[in-house]
Protein backbone atom coordinates (compact mmCIF):
# COMPACT_ATOMS: atom_id res chain seq x y z
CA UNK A 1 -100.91 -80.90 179.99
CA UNK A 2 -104.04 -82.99 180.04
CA UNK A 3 -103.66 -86.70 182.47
CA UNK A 4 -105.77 -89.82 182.02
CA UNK A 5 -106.02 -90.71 185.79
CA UNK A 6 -107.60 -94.00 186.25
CA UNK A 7 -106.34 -94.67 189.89
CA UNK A 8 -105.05 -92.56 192.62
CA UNK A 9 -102.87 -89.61 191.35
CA UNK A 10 -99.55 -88.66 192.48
CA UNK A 11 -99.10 -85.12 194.04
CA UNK A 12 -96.06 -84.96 190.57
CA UNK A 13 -99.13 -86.00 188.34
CA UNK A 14 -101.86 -83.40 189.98
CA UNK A 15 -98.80 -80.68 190.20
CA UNK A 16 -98.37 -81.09 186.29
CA UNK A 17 -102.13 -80.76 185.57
CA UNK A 18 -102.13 -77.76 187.65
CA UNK A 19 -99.15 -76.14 185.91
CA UNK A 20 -101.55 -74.67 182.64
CA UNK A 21 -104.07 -72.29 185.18
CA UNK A 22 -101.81 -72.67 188.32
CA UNK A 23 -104.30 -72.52 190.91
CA UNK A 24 -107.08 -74.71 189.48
CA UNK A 25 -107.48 -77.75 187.22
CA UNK A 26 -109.89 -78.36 184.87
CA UNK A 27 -111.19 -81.60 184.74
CA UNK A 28 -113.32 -83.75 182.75
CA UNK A 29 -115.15 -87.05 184.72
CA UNK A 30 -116.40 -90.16 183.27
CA UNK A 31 -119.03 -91.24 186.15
CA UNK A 32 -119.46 -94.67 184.54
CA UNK A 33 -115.60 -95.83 184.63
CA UNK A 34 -114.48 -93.84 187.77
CA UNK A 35 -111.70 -92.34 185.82
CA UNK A 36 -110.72 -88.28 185.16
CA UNK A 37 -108.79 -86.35 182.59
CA UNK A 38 -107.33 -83.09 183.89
CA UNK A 39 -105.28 -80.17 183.05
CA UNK A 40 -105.10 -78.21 180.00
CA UNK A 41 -107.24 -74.80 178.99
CA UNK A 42 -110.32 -75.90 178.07
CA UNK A 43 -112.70 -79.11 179.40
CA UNK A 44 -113.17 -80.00 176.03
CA UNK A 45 -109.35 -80.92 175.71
CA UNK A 46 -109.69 -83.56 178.65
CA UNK A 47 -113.53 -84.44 177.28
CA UNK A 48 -111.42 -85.27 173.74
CA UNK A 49 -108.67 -87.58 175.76
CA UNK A 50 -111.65 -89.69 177.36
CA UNK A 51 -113.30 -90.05 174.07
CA UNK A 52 -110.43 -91.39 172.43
CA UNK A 53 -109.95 -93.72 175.66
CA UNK A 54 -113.12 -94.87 174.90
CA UNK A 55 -115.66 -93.03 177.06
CA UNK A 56 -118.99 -92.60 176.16
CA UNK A 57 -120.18 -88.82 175.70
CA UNK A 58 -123.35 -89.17 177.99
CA UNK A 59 -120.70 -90.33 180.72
CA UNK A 60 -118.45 -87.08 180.91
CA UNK A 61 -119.48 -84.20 182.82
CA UNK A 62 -117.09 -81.18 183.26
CA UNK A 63 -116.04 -79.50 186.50
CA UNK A 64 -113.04 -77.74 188.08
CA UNK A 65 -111.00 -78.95 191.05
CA UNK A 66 -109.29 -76.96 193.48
CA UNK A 67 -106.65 -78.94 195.68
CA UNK A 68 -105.59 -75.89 197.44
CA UNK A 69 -108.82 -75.97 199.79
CA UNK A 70 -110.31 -79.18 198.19
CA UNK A 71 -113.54 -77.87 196.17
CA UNK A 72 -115.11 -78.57 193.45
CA UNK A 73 -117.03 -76.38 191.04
CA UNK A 74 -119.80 -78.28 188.37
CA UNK A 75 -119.79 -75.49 185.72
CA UNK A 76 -118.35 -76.18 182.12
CA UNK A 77 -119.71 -75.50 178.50
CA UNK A 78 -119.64 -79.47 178.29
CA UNK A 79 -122.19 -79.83 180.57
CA UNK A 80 -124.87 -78.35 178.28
CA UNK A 81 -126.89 -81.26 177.39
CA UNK A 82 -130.60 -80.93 176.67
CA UNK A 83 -130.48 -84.33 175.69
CA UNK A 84 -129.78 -85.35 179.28
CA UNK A 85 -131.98 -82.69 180.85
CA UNK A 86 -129.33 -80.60 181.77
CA UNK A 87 -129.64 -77.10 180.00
CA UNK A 88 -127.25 -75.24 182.21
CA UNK A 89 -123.59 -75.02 182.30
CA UNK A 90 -123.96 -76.18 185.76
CA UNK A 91 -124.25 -80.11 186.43
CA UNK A 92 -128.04 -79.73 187.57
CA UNK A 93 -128.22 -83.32 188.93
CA UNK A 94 -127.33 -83.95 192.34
CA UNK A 95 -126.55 -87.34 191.97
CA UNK A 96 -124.44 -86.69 189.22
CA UNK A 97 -122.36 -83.84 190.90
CA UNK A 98 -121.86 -86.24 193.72
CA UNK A 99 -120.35 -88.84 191.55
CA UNK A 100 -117.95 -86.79 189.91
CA UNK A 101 -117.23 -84.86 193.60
CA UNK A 102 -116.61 -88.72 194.91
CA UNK A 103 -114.38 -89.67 191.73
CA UNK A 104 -112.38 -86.24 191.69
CA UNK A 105 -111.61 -86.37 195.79
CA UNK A 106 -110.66 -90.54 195.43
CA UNK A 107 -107.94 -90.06 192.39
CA UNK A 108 -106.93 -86.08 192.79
CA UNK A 109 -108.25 -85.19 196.16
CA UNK A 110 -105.97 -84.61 199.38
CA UNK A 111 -103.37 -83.46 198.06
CA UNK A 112 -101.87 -79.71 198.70
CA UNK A 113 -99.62 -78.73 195.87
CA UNK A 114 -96.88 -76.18 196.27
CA UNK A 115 -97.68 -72.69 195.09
CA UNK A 116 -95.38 -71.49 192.49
């Protein structure tokens, strides 16, 4: 189940994005409007529900959240932008992966989900 989280989850809302892969979300960040979709199989499904929101492409960078220990990791197929200097599934800018590590802890972060 993909969210649109705009402010501050609730541990329901970041339990239901975790119920697809169970011990990790996959999220998709738009650094420009502070907002995240998560959940789902695939970062292109939460990329798709910020489009349609009205994010801009150049905006949304892909990553994967873990609340169980509260990391982060910057690699997704939707983070291959030459365009943007960024040839690597890996988000190669540091600025960059600290926006979307500062966005991800504010609205999903802190939280420590029961395991099923």
């Amino acid at each position: 189940m993909v969210l649109i989280i705009k402010e501050r989850a609730t541990l329901e809302q970041v339990e239901q994005m975790l119920q697809t892969l169970g011990i990790y979300i996959k999220i998709a960040v738009d650094i420009e409007r502070g907002m995240l979709a998560g959940g789902g199989e695939k970062h292109a499904y939460c990329e798709a529900a910020l489009l349609e929101d009205g994010s801009k492409q150049r905006d949304i960078w892909g990553a994967d959240w873990t609340p169980f220990n509260q990391s982060i990791a910057y690699e997704s197929i939707i983070n291959i932008r030459p365009s943007q200097n960024n040839r690597s599934m890996v988000i190669q800018n540091s600025e960059i992966r600290e926006r979307v590590k500062q966005i991800a802890q504010e609205l999903i972060g802190g939280y420590e989900p029961e395991i099923r």
